[in-house]
Structure formats: structure tokens, C-alpha cells
C-alpha atoms as a PDB file:
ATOM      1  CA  UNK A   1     -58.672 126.598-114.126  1.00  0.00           C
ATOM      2  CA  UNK A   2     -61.112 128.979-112.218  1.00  0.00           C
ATOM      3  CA  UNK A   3     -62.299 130.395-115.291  1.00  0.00           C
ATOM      4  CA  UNK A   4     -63.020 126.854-117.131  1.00  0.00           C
ATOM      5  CA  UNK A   5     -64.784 126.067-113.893  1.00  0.00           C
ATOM      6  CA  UNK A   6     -66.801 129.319-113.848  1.00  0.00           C
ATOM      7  CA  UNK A   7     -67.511 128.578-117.673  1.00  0.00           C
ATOM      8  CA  UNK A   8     -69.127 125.282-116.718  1.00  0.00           C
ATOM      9  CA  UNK A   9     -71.114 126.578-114.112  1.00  0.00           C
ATOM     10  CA  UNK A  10     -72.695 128.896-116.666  1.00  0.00           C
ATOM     11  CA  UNK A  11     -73.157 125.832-118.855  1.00  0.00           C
ATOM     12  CA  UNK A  12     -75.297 123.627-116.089  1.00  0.00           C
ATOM     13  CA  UNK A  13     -77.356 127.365-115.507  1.00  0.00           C
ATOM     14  CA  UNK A  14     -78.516 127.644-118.832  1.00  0.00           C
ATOM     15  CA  UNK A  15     -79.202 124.400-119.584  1.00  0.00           C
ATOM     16  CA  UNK A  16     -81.626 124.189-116.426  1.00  0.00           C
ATOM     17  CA  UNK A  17     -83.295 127.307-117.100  1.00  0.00           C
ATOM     18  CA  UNK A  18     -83.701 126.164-120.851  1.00  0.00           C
ATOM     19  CA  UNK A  19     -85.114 123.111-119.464  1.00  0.00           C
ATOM     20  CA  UNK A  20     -87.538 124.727-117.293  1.00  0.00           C
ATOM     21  CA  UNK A  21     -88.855 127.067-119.902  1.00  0.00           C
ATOM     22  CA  UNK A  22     -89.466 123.769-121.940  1.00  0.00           C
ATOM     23  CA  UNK A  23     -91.536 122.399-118.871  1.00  0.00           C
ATOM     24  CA  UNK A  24     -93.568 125.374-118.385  1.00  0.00           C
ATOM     25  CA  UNK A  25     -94.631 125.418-121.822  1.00  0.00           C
ATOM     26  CA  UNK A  26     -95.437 121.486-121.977  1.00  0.00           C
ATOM     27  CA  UNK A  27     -97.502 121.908-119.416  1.00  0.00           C
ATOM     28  CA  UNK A  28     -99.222 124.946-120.773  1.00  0.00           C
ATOM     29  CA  UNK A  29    -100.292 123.153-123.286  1.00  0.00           C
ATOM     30  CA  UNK A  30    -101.685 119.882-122.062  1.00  0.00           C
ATOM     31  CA  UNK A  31    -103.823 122.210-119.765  1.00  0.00           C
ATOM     32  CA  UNK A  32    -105.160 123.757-123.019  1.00  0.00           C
ATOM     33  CA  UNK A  33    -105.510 120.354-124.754  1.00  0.00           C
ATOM     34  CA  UNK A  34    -107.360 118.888-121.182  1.00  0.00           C
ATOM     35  CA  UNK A  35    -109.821 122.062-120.564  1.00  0.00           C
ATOM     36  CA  UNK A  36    -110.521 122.691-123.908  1.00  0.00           C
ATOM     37  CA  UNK A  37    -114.511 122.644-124.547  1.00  0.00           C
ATOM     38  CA  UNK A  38    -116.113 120.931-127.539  1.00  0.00           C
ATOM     39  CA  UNK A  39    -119.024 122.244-129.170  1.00  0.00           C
ATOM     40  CA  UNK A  40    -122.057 120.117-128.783  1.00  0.00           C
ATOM     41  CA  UNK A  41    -122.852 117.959-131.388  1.00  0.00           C
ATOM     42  CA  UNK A  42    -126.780 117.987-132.948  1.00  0.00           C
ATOM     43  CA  UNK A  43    -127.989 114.697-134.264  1.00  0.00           C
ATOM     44  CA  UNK A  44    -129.488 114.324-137.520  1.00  0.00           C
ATOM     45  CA  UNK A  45    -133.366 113.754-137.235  1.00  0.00           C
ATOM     46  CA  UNK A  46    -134.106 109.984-137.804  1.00  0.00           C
ATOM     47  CA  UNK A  47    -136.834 108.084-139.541  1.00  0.00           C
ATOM     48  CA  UNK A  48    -138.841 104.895-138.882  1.00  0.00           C
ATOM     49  CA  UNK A  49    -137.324 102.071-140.812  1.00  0.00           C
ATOM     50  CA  UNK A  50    -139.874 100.345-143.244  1.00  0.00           C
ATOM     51  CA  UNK A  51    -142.115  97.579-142.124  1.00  0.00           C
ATOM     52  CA  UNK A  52    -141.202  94.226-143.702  1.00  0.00           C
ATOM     53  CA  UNK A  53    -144.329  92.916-145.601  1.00  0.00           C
ATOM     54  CA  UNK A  54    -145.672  89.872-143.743  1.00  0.00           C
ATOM     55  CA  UNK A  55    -145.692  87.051-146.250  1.00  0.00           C
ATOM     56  CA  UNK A  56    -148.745  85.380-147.414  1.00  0.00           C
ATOM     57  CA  UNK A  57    -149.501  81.796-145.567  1.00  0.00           C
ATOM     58  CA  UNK A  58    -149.401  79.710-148.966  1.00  0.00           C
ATOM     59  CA  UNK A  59    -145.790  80.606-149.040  1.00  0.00           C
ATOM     60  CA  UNK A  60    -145.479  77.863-146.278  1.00  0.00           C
ATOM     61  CA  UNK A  61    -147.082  75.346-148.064  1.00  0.00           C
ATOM     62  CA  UNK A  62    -144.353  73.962-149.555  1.00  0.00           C
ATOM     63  CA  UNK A  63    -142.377  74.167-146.667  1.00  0.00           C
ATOM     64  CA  UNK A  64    -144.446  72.567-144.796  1.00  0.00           C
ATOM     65  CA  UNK A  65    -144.681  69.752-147.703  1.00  0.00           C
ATOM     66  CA  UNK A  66    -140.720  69.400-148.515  1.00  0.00           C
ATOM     67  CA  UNK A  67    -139.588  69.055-144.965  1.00  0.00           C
ATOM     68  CA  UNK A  68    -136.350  67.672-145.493  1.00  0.00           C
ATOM     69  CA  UNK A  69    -136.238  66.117-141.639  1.00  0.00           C
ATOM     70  CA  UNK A  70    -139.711  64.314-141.754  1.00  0.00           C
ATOM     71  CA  UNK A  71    -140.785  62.705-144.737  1.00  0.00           C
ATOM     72  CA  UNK A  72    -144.102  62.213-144.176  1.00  0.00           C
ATOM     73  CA  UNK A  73    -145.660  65.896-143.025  1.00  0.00           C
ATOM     74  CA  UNK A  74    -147.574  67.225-145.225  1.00  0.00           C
ATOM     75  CA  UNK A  75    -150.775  69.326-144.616  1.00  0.00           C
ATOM     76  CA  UNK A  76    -153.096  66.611-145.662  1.00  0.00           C
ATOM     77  CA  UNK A  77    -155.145  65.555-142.229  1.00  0.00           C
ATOM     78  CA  UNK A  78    -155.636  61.253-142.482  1.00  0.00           C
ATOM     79  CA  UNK A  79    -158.659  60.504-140.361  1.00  0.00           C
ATOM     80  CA  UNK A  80    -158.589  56.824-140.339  1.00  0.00           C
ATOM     81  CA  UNK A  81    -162.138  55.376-139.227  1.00  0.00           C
ATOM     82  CA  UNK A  82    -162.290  53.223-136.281  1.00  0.00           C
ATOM     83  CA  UNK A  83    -161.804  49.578-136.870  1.00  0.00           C
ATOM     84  CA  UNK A  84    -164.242  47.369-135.940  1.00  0.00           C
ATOM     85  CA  UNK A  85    -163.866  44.083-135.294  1.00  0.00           C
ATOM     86  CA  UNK A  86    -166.546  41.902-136.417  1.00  0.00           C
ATOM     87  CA  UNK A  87    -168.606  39.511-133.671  1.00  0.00           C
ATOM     88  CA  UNK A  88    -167.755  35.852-133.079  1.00  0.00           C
ATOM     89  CA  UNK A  89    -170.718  33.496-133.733  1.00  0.00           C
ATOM     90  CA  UNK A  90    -170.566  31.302-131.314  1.00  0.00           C
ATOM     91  CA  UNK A  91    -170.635  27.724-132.035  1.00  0.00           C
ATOM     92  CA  UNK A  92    -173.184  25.036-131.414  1.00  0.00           C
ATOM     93  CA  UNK A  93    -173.915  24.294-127.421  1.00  0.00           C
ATOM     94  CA  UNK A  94    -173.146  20.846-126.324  1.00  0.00           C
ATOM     95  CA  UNK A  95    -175.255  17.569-126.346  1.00  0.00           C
ATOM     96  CA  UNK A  96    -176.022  15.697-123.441  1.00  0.00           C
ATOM     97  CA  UNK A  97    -177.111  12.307-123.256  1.00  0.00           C
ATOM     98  CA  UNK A  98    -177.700  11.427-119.925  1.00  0.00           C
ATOM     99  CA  UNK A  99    -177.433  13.355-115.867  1.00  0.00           C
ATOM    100  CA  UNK A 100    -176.454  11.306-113.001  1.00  0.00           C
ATOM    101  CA  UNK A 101    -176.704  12.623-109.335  1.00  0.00           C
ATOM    102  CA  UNK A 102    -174.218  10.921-107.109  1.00  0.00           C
ATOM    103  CA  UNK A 103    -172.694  12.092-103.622  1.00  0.00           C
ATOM    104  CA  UNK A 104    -169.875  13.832-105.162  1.00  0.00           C
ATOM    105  CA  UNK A 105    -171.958  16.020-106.935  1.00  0.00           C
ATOM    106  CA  UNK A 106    -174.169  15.961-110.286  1.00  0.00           C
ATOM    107  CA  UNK A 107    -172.410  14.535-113.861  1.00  0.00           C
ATOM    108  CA  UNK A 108    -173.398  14.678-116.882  1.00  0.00           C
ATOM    109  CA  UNK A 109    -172.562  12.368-120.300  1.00  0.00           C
ATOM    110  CA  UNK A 110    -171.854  15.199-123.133  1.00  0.00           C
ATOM    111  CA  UNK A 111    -170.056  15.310-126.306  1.00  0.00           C
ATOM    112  CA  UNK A 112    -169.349  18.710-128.898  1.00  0.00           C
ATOM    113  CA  UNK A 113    -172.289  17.647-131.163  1.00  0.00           C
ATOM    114  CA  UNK A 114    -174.335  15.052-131.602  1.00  0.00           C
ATOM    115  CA  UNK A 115    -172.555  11.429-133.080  1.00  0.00           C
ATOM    116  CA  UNK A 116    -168.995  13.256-131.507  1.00  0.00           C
ATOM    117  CA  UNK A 117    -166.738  11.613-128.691  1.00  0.00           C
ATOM    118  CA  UNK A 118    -168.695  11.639-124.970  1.00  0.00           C
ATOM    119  CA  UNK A 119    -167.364  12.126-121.771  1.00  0.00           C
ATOM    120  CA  UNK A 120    -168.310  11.944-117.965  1.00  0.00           C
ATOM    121  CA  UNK A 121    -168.425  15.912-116.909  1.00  0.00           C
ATOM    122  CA  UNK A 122    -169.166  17.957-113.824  1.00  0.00           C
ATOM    123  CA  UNK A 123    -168.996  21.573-113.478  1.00  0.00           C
ATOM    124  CA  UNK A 124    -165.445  23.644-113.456  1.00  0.00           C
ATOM    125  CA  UNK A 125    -164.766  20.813-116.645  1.00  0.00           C
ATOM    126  CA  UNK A 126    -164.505  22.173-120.450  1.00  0.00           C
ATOM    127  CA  UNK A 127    -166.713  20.439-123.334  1.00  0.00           C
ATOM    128  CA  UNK A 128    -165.374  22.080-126.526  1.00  0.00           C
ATOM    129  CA  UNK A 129    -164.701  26.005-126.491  1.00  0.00           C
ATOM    130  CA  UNK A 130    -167.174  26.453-123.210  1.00  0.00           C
ATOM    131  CA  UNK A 131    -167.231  25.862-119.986  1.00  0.00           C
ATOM    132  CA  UNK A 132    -169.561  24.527-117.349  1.00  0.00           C
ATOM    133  CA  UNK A 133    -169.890  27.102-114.767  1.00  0.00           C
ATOM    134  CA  UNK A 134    -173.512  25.543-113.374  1.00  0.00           C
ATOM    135  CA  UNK A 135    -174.995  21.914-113.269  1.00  0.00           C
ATOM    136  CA  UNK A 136    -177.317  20.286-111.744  1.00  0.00           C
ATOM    137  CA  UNK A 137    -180.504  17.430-112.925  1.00  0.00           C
ATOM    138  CA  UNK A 138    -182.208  19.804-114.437  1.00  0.00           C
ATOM    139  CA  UNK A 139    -180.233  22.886-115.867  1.00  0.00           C
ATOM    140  CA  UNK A 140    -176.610  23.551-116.897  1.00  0.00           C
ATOM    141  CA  UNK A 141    -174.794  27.218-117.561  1.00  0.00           C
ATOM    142  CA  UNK A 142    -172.141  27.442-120.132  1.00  0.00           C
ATOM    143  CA  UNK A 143    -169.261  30.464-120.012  1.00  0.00           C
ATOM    144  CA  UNK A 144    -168.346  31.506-123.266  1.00  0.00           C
ATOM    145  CA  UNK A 145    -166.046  34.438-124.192  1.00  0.00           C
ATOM    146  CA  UNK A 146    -167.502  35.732-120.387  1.00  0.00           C
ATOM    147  CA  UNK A 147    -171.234  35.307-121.738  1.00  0.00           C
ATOM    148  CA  UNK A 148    -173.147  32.836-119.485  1.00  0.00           C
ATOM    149  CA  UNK A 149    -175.765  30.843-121.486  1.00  0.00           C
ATOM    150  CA  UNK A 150    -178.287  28.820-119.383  1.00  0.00           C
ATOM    151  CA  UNK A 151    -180.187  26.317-120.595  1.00  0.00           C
ATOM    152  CA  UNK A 152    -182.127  23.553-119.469  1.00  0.00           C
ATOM    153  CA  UNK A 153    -181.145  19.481-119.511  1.00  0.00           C
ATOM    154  CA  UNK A 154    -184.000  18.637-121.877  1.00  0.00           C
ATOM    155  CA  UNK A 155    -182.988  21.278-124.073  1.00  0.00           C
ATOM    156  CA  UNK A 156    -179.897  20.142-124.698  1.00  0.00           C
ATOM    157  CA  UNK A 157    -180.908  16.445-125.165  1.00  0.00           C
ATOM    158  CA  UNK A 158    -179.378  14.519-128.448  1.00  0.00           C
ATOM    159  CA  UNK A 159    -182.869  13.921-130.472  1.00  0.00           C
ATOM    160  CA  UNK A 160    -180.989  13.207-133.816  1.00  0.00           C
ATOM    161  CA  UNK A 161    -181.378   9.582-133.120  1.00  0.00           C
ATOM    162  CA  UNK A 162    -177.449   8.890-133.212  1.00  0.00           C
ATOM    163  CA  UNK A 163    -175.569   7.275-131.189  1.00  0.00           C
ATOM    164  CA  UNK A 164    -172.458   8.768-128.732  1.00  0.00           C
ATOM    165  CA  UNK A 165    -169.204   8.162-129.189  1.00  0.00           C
ATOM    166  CA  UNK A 166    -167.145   5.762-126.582  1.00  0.00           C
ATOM    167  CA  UNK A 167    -166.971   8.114-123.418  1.00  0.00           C
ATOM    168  CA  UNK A 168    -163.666   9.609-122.468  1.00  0.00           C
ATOM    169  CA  UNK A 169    -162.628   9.170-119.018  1.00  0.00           C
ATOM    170  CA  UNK A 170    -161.324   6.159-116.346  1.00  0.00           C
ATOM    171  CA  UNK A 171    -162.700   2.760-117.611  1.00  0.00           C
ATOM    172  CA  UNK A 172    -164.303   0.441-115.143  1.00  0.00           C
ATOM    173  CA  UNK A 173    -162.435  -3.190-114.037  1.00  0.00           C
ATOM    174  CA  UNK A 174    -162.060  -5.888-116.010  1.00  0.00           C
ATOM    175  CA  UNK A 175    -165.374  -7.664-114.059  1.00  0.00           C
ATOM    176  CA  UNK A 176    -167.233  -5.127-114.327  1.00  0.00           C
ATOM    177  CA  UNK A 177    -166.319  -4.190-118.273  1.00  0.00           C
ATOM    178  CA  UNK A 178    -169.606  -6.398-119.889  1.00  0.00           C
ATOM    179  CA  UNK A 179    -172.361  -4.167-117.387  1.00  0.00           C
ATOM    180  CA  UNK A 180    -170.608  -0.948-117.988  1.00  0.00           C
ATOM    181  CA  UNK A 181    -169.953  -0.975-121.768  1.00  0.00           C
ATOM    182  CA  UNK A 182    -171.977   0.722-124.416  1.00  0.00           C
ATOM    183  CA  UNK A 183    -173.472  -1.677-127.060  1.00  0.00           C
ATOM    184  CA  UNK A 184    -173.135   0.698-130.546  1.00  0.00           C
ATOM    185  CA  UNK A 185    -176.106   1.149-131.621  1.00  0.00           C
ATOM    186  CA  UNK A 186    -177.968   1.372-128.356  1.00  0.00           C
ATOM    187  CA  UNK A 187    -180.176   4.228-127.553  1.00  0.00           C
ATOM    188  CA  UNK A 188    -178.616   6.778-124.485  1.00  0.00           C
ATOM    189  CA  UNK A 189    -179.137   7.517-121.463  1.00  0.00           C
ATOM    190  CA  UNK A 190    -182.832   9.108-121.171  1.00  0.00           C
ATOM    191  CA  UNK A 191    -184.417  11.888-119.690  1.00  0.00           C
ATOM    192  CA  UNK A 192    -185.531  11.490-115.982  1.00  0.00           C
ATOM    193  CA  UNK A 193    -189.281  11.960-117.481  1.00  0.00           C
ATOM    194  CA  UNK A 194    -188.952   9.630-119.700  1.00  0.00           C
ATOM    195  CA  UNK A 195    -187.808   6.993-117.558  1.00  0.00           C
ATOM    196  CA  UNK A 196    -190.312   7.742-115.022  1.00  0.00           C
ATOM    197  CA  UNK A 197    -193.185   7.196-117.316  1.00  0.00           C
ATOM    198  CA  UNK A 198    -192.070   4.867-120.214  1.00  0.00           C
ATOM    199  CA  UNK A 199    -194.376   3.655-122.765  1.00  0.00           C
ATOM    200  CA  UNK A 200    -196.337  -0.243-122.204  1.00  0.00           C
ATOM    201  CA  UNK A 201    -193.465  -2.477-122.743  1.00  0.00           C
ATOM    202  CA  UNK A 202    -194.472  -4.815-125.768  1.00  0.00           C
ATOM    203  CA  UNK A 203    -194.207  -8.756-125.371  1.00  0.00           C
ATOM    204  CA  UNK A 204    -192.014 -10.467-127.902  1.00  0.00           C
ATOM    205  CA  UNK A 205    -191.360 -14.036-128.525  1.00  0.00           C
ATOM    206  CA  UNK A 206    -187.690 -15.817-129.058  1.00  0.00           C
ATOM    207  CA  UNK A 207    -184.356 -14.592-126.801  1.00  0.00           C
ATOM    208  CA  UNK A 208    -182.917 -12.728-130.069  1.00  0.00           C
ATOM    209  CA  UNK A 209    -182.376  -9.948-127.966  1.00  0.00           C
ATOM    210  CA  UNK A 210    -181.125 -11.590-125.079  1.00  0.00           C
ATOM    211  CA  UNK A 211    -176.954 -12.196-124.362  1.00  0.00           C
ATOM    212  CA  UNK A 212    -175.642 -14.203-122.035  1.00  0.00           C
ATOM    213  CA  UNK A 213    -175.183 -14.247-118.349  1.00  0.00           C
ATOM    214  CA  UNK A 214    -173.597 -11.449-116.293  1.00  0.00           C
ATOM    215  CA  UNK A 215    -170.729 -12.454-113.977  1.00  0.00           C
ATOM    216  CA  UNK A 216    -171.247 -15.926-112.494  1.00  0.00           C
ATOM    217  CA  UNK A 217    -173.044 -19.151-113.669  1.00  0.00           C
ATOM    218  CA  UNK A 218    -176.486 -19.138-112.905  1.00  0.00           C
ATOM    219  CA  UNK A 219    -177.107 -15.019-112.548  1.00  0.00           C
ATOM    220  CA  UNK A 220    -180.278 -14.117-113.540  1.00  0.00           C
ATOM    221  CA  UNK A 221    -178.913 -10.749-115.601  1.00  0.00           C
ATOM    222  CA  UNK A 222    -178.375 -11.003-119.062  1.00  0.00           C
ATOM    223  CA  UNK A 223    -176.546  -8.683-121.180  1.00  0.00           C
ATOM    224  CA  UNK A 224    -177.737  -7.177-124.229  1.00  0.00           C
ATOM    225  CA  UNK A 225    -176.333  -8.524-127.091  1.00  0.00           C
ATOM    226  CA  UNK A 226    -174.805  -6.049-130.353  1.00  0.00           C
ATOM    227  CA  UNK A 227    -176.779  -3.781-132.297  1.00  0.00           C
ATOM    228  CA  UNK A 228    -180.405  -4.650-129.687  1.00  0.00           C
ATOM    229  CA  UNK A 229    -182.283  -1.476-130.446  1.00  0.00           C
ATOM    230  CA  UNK A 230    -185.889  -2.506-128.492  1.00  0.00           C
ATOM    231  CA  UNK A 231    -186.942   0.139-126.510  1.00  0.00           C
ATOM    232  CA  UNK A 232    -186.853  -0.045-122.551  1.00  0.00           C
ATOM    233  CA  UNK A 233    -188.981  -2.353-120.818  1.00  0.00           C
ATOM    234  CA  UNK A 234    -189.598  -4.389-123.514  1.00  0.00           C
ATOM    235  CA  UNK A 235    -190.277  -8.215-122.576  1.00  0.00           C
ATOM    236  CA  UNK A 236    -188.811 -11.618-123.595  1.00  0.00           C
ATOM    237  CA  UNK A 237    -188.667 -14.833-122.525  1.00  0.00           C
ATOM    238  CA  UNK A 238    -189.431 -13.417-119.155  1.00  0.00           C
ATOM    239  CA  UNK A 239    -186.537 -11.176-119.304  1.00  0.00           C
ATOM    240  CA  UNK A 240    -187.175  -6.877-119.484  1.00  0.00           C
ATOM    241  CA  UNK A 241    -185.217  -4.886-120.812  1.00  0.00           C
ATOM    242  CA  UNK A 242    -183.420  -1.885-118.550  1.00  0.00           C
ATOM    243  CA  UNK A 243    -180.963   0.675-119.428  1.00  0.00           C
ATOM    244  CA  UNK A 244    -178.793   2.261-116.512  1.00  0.00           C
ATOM    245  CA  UNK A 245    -177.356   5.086-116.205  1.00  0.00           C
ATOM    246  CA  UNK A 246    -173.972   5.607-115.283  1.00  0.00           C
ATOM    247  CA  UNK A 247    -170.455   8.493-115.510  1.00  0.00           C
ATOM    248  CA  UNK A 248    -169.538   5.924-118.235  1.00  0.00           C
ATOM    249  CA  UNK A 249    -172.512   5.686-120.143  1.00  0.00           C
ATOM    250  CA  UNK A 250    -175.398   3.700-120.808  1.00  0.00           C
ATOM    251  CA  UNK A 251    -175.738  -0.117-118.894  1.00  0.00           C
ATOM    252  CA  UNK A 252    -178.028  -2.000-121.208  1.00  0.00           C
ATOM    253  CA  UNK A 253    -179.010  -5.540-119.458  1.00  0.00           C
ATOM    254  CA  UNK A 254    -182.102  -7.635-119.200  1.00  0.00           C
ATOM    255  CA  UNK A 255    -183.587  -8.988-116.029  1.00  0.00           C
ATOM    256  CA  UNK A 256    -186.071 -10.962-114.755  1.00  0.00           C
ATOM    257  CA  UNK A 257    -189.902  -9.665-115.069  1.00  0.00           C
ATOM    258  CA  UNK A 258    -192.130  -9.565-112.235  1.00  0.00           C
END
């Protein structure tokens, strides 16, 4: 029994002294391996790489042409000239036939063009496409397209020799209808000079020209009767002639001479 246990001892010894020899030489060598020195490696010399060759600009062109996100580029520059819009003429001015000052303020009888519908305006009102921005007895000012056109009342006068339309506006009452209405065929309302200063009134014979009697029995006023063209003042049967002027026209009536 000793000697099996003396013969194990021996065992354990060499196997620890074999181990340590193995240890000894493992780390030997990873001190080698770890303080071994390389020798320095030398680069190779190096050269410049070659320059691509910039491509010519017409090589773009049809890039620049076949765009597949925008149709429409292309290098062909559209200068579209400037357009310019042609000038209005502007259209005849008004006619008037007649100005009448009352307290409200000045009117006037006018109509688009001569032989057209009249009506009673003032200024702020609209005849046609302009406006009356002015007006007084002897001038008016038109807007149109914000150009002011002045002119004066005789200017504007209807000389064609035709006869208004029936005026637009409130009529008068029933009584006082016959002194207010225009005869057709009458001549309009006058200019102020011409009323101050009217020719010698001739003297003709016969009541051909005279209507009958304004408003009650026994007035002296007649009216004039359809289609009377004789000039103002004119003189029959004792009776003259005398056109007023009024916002709804022309008052033609005959009254007793002095």
C-alpha cells in the first residue's frame, strides 16, 4: 500500500513538472510572436490619374431638348412682343335741347343723339356711356373712361332740325298734361340767346294755328294745336305764339298780344 501510494505521488510530480515545462515554453513563444519587429514596408511611387476630357457644350443640346420631365424646354428663347390694346373711339357726345335753372339746381333736356329718347338731367345723372360730372346754363363736363370733356351748351345744341323723343322721367298731373306736353313736330327748347333776341314776329291771318282753351272756360291761353311749326312770337288773331321751357320739355301755347 505504501509503495502504490509513493508510486502515485511520483505520478502527480511529473505530470506538474511536465506541465510547467509546457507553460514556460507557451509563453516563450507568444513573447517572440508579440515583440517580434516587422520590416518597414516602402510604397510603390504613384502617378496622377488622367484628366477626364471635358465634353463639348453641343453634347447638351439634346439633353436639354429631350427632357423627359418638361416637355416644352428647349433652347429656343420666345420673345413674345407686347400686346397692345387698341384705343376706344369714343362715341358721339350728347344733344341737348333745352337748360332750365331752378332752385334745386340747373337741368338740362338731353337725349344720346339727335331724333333719340330725351330726358330731364342734372349732374351726378348718366346720358348714354358718359356721365355729367359739371352743369350749369352755359357749359356741361362729361366723364368718359376717366377723360373729362367740357364743352359748352350751344355746342351741344340739336341743329339737325329733328324733333326729341317723349322725355323720360315723372309726368306732370292730369290738369296740367295739355301745358306740359310736347306737340311732335314742334321745334325745342331754344338757346337763352335766342330767346332773348328772337326774330320780328310775322302777322298771319285765320286761327289755323290756334287750339283751344287751357284749363277753364273763358282762359285767355290757347294751346297749340298738332304738327304747328310757326316760329316763336309769331301773331294771330291777336294771339302770340310762346314756347316754355320746362324738366319735361317744351310748353308750346299762345297768348294774348300786347
Amino acid at each position: 500500500m505504501i509503495l502504490l501510494n509513493l508510486l502515485l505521488v511520483a505520478a502527480i510530480g511529473a505530470s506538474l513538472w511536465e506541465g510547467r515545462i509546457r507553460w514556460n515554453e507557451a509563453q516563450a513563444q507568444r513573447r517572440s510572436v508579440l515583440e517580434a519587429k516587422l520590416p518597414r514596408a516602402v510604397a510603390p511611387p504613384t502617378a496622377p490619374a488622367t484628366r477626364p476630357e471635358a465634353p463639348p457644350a453641343a453634347k447638351y443640346v439634346e439633353v436639354a431638348t429631350n427632357d423627359l420631365f418638361s416637355k416644352d424646354r428647349n433652347p429656343t428663347v420666345v420673345i413674345e412682343a407686347p400686346k397692345l390694346e387698341k384705343a376706344r373711339d369714343m362715341p358721339a357726345l350728347p344733344v341737348i335741347y333745352g337748360v332750365l335753372g331752378l332752385p334745386s339746381g340747373v337741368k338740362a333736356l338731353m337725349a344720346e343723339r339727335a331724333g333719340a329718347n330725351s330726358k330731364s338731367v342734372h349732374a351726378g345723372d348718366s346720358i348714354g356711356e358718359f356721365k355729367i360730372a359739371e352743369l350749369d346754363s352755359q357749359s356741361v363736363t362729361f366723364l368718359w373712361e376717366d377723360k373729362e370733356i367740357h364743352k359748352q351748351i350751344e355746342d351741344l345744341m340739336d341743329k339737325s332740325g329733328r324733333s326729341a323723343g317723349p322725355a323720360s322721367g315723372p309726368q306732370p298731373n292730369a290738369a296740367a298734361a295739355p301745358m306740359n306736353t310736347m306737340q311732335p313736330g314742334m321745334p325745342q327748347m331754344q338757346q337763352p340767346q335766342q330767346q332773348n333776341n328772337p326774330p320780328p314776329p310775322p302777322n298771319l291771318s285765320g286761327s289755323a294755328s290756334i287750339g283751344g282753351e287751357i284749363g277753364a272756360p273763358g282762359h285767355s291761353e290757347r294751346a297749340c294745336r298738332q304738327g304747328d311749326n310757326s316760329p316763336p312770337g309769331t301773331v294771330v288773331d291777336g294771339y302770340k305764339k310762346v314756347l316754355v321751357s320746362t324738366p319735361f320739355g317744351t310748353n308750346c301755347r299762345w297768348t294774348p298780344a300786347q
